[in-house]
C-alpha atoms as a PDB file:
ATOM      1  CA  UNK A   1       2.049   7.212   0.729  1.00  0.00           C
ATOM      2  CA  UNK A   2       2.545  10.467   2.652  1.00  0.00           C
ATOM      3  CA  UNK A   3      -0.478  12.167   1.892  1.00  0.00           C
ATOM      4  CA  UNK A   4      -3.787  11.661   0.413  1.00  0.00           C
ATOM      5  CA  UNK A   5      -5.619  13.543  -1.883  1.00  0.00           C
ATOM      6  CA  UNK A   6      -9.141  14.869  -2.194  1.00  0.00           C
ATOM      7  CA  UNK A   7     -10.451  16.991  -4.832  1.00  0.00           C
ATOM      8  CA  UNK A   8      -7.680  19.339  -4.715  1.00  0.00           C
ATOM      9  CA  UNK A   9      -7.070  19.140  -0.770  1.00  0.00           C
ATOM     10  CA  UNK A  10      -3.802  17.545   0.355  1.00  0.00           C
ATOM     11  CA  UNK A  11      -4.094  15.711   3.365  1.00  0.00           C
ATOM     12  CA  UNK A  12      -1.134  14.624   5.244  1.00  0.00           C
ATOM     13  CA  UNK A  13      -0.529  11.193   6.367  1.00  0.00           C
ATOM     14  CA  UNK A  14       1.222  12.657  10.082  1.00  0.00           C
ATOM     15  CA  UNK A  15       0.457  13.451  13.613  1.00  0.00           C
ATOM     16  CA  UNK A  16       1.311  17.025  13.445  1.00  0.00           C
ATOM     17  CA  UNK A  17      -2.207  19.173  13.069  1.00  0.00           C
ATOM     18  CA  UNK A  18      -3.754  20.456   9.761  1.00  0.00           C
ATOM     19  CA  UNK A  19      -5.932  23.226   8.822  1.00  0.00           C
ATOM     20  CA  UNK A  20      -8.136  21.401   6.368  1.00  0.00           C
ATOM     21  CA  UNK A  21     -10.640  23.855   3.574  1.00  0.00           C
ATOM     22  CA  UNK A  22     -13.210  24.262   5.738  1.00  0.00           C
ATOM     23  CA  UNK A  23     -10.655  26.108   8.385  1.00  0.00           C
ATOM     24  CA  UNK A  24     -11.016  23.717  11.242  1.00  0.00           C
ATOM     25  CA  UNK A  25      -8.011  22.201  12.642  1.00  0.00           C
ATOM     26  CA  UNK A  26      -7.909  18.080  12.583  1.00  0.00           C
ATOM     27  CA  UNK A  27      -5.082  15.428  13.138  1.00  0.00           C
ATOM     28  CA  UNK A  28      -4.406  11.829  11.228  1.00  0.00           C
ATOM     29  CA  UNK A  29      -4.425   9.407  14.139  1.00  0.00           C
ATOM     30  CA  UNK A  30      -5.019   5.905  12.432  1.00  0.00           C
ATOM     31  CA  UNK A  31      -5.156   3.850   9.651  1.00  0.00           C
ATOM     32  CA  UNK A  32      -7.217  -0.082   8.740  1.00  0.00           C
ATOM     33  CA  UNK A  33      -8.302  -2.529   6.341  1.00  0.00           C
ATOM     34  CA  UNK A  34     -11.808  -2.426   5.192  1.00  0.00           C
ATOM     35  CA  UNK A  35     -12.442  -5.890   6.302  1.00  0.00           C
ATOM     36  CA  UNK A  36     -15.974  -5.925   4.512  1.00  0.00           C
ATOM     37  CA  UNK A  37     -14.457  -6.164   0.633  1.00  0.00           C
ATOM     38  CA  UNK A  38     -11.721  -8.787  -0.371  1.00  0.00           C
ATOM     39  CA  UNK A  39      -8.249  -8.502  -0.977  1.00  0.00           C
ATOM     40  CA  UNK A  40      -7.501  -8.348  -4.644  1.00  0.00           C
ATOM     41  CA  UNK A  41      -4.243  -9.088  -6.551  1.00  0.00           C
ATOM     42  CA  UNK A  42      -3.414  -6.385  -8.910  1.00  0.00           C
ATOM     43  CA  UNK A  43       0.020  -5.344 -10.712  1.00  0.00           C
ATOM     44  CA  UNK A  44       1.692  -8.642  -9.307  1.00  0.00           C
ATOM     45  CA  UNK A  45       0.545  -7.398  -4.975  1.00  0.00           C
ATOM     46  CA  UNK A  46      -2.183  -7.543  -2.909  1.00  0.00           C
ATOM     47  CA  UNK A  47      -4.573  -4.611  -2.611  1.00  0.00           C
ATOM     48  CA  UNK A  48      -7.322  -3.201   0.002  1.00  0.00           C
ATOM     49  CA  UNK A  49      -9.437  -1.016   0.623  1.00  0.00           C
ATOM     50  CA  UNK A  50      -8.238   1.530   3.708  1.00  0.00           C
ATOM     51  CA  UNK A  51     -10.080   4.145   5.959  1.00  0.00           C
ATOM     52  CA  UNK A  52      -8.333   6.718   7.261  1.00  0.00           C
ATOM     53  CA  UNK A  53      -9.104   8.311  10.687  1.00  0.00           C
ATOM     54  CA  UNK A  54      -8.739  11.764  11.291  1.00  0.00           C
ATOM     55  CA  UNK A  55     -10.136  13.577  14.679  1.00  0.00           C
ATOM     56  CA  UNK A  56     -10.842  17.429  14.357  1.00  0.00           C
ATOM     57  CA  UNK A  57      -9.121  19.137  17.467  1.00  0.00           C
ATOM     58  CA  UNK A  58     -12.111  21.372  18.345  1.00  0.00           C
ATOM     59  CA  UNK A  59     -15.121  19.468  19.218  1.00  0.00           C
ATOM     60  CA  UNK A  60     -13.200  15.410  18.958  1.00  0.00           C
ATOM     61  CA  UNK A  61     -15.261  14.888  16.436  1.00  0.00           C
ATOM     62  CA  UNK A  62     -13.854  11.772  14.233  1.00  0.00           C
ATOM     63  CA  UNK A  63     -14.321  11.796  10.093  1.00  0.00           C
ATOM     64  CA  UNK A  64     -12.620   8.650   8.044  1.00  0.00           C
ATOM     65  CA  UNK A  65     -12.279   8.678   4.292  1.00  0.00           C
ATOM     66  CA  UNK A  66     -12.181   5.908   2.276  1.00  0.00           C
ATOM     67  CA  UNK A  67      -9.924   4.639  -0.255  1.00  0.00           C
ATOM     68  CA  UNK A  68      -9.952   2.148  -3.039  1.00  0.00           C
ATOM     69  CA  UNK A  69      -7.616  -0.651  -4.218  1.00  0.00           C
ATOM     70  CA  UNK A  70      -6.188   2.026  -6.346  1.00  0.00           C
ATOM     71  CA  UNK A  71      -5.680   4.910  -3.951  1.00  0.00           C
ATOM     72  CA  UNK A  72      -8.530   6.376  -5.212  1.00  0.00           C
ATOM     73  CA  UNK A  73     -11.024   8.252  -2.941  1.00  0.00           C
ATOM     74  CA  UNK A  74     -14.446   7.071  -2.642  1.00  0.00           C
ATOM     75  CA  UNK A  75     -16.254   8.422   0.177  1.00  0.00           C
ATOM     76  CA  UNK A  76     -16.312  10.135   3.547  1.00  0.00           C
ATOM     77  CA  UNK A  77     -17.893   8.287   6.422  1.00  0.00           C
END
């Protein structure tokens, strides 16, 4: 995946900065496993939940968002 998208935000999956809808700059800097649900097999692979990690450049303030077995947003943390 090279980006991930949120409501109708695009969010790139590199280390160069981004200007995200609420016009503060941020950066991708990580990615993990949500180690609190299980794996699942679906569509013959296994599956997990991720968080991505994003740090906003003015204040190093860190934001993940969360994404299903699908790729499907669920929730800021």
């Amino acid at each position: 995946m090279e980006y991930l998208t949120i409501k109708k935000q695009r969010i790139g999956l590199h280390f160069d900065p981004q200007i995200g809808i609420n016009g503060r700059e941020f950066r991708y800097f990580g990615i993990r496993k949500n180690l609190q649900l299980p794996e699942k097999w679906i569509n013959k692979t296994f599956k997990w939940h991720w968080i991505y990690s994003f740090i906003y450049l003015d204040n190093e303030q860190v934001f993940e968002l969360e994404f299903d077995y699908n790729d499907k947003f669920l929730q800021k943390l």
